[in-house]
C-alpha atoms as a PDB file:
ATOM      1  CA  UNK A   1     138.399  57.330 139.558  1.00  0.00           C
ATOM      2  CA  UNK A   2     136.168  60.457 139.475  1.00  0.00           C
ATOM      3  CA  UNK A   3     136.026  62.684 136.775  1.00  0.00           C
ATOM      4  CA  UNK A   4     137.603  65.929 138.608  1.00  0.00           C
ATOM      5  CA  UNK A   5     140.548  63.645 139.362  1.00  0.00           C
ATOM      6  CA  UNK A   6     140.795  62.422 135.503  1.00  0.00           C
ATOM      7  CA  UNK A   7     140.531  65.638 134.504  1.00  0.00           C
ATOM      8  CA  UNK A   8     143.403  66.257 136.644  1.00  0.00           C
ATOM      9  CA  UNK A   9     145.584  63.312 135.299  1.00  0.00           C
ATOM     10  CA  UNK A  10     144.504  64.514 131.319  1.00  0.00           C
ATOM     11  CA  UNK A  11     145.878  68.046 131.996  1.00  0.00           C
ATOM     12  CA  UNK A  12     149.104  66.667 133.931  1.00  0.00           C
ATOM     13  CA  UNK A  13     149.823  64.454 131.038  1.00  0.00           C
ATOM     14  CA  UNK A  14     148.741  67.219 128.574  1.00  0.00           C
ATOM     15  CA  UNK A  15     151.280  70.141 129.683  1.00  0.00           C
ATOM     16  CA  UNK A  16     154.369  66.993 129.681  1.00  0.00           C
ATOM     17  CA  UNK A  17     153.172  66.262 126.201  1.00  0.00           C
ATOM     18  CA  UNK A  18     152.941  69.925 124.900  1.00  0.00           C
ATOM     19  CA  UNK A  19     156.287  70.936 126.435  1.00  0.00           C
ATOM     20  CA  UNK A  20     158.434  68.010 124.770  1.00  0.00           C
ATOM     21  CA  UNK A  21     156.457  68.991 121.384  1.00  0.00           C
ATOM     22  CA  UNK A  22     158.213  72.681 122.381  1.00  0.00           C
ATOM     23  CA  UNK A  23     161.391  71.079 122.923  1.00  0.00           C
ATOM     24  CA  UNK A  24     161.536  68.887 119.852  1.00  0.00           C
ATOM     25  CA  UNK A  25     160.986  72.305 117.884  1.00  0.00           C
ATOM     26  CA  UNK A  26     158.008  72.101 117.407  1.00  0.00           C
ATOM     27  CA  UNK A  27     155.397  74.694 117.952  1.00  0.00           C
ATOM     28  CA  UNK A  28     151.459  73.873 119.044  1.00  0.00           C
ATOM     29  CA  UNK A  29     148.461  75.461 119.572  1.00  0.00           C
ATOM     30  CA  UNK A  30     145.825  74.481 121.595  1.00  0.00           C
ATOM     31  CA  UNK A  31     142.161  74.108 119.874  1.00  0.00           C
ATOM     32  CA  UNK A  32     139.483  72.711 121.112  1.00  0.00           C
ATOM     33  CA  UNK A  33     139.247  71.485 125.085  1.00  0.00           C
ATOM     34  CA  UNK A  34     135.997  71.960 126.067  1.00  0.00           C
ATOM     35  CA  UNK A  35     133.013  71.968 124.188  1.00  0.00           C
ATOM     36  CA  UNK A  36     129.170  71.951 124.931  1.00  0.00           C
ATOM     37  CA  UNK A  37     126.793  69.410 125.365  1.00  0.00           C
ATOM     38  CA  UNK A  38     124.582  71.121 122.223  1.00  0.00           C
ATOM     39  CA  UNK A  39     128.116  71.833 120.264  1.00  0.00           C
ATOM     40  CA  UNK A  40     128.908  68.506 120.205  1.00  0.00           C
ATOM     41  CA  UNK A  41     124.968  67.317 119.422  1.00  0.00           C
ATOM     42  CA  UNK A  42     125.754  70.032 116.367  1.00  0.00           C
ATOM     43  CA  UNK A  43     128.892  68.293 115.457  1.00  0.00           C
ATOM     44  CA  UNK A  44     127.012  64.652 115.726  1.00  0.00           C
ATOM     45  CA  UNK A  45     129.218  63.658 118.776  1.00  0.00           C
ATOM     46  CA  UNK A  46     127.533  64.013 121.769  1.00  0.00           C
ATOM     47  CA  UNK A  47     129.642  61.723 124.100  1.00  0.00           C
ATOM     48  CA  UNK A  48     132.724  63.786 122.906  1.00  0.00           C
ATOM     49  CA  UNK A  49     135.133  63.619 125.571  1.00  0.00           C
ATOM     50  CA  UNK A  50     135.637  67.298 124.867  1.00  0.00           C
ATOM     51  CA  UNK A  51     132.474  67.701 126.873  1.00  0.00           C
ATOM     52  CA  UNK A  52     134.234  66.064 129.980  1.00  0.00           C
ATOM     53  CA  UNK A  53     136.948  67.898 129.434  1.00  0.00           C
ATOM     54  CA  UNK A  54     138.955  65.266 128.667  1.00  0.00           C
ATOM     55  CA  UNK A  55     140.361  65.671 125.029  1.00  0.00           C
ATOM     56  CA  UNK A  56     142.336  68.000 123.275  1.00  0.00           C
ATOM     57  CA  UNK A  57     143.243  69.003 119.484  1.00  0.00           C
ATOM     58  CA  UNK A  58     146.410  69.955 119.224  1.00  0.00           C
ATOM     59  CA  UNK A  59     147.172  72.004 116.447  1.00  0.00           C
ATOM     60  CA  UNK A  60     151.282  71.469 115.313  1.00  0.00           C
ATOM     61  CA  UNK A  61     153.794  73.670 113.546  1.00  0.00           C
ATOM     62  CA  UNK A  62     157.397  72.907 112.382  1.00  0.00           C
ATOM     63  CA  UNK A  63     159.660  75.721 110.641  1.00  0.00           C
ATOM     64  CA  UNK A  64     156.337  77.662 110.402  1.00  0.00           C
ATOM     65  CA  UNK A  65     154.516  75.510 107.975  1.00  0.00           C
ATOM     66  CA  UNK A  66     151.125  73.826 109.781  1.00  0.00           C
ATOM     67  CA  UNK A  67     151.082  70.211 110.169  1.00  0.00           C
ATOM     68  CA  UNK A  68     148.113  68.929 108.679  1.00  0.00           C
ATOM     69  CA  UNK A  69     148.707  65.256 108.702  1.00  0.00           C
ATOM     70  CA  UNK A  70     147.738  62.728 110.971  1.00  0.00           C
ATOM     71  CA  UNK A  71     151.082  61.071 110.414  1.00  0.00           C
ATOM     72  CA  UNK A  72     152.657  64.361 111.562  1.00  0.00           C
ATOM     73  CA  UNK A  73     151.533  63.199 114.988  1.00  0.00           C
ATOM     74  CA  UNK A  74     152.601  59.930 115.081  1.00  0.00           C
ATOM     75  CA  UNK A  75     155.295  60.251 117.387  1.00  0.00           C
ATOM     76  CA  UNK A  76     153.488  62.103 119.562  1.00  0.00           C
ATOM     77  CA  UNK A  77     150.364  59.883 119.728  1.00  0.00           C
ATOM     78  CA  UNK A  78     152.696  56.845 120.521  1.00  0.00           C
ATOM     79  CA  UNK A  79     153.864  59.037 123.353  1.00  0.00           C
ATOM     80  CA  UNK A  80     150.477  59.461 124.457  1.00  0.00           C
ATOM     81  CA  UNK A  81     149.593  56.483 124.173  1.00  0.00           C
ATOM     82  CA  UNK A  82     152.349  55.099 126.452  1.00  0.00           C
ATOM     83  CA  UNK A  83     151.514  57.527 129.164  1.00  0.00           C
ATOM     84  CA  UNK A  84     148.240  54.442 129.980  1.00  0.00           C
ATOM     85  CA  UNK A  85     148.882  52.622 133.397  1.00  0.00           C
ATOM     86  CA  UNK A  86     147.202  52.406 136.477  1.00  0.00           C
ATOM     87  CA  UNK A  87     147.140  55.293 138.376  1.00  0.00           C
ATOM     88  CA  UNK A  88     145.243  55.995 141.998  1.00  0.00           C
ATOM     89  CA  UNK A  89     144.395  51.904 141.348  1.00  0.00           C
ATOM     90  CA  UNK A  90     142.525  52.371 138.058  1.00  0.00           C
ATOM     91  CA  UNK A  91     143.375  52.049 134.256  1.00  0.00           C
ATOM     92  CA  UNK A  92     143.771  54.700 132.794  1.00  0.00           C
ATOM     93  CA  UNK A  93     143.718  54.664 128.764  1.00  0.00           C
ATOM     94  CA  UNK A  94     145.215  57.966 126.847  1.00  0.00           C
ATOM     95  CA  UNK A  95     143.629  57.368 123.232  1.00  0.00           C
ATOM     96  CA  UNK A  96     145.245  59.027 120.231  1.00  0.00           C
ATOM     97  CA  UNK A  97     142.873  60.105 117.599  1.00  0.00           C
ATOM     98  CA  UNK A  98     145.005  59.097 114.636  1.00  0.00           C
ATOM     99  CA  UNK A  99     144.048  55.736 115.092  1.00  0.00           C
ATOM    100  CA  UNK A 100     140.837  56.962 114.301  1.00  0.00           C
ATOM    101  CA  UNK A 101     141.433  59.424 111.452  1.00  0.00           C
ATOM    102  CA  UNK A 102     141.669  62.389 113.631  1.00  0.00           C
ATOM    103  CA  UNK A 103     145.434  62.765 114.562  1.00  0.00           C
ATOM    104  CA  UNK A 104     145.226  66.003 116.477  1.00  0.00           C
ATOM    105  CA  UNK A 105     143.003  64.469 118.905  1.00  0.00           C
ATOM    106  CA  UNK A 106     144.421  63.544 122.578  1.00  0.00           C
ATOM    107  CA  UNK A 107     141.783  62.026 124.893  1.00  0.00           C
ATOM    108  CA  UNK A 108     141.532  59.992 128.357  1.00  0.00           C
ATOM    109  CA  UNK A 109     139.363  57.067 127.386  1.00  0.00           C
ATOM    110  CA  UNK A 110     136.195  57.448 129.665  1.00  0.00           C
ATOM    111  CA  UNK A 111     134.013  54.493 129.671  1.00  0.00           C
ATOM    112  CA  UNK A 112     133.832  53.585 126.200  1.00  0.00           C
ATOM    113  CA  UNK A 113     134.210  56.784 124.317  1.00  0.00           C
ATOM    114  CA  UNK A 114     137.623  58.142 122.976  1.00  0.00           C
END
């Protein structure tokens, strides 16, 4: 699969993910999408997927008080999670970040980085 067209599936996958956080009451902002190739050298991740446009932080809210948590996201990173199947005849891996302490994090897996 090329990257334009995963970039394509991530941002399909994205807007059904951020509209049933808006119907479970929730509210979410979008942070961080894209990022440079020397912002992420900066941050000490350089094969972000944020650089391929292919990860998002998603920043919740519930009865106006910010979710901090990573267990806040749970249910929505099991969601994510289950969107993975083949698609166009390749695997296709959404990766949640709180399995790796970052729980805001949504990401296409894109050959070995999350």
């Amino acid at each position: 699969m090329t990257l334009g067209r995963k970039q394509e599936v991530f941002a399909e996958h994205l807007s059904t993910l951020i509209d049933l956080m808006f119907k479970m009451g929730y509210r979410v902002r979008i942070g961080e999408v894209e990022r440079s190739k020397a912002e992420a050298a900066k941050r000490g991740f350089i094969n972000s997927n944020h650089t391929k446009r292919l990860a998002a932080d998603l920043h919740l809210f519930k009865d106006g008080k910010y979710l901090t948590k990573t267990n806040d996201h749970l249910p929505f990173g099991e969601i994510w999670e289950s969107f993975s199947r083949v698609i166009d005849g390749d695997k296709v891996n959404f990766t949640w970040g709180g399995r790796f302490q970052d729980g805001n994090h949504y990401s296409i897996l894109h050959g070995r980085v999350k």
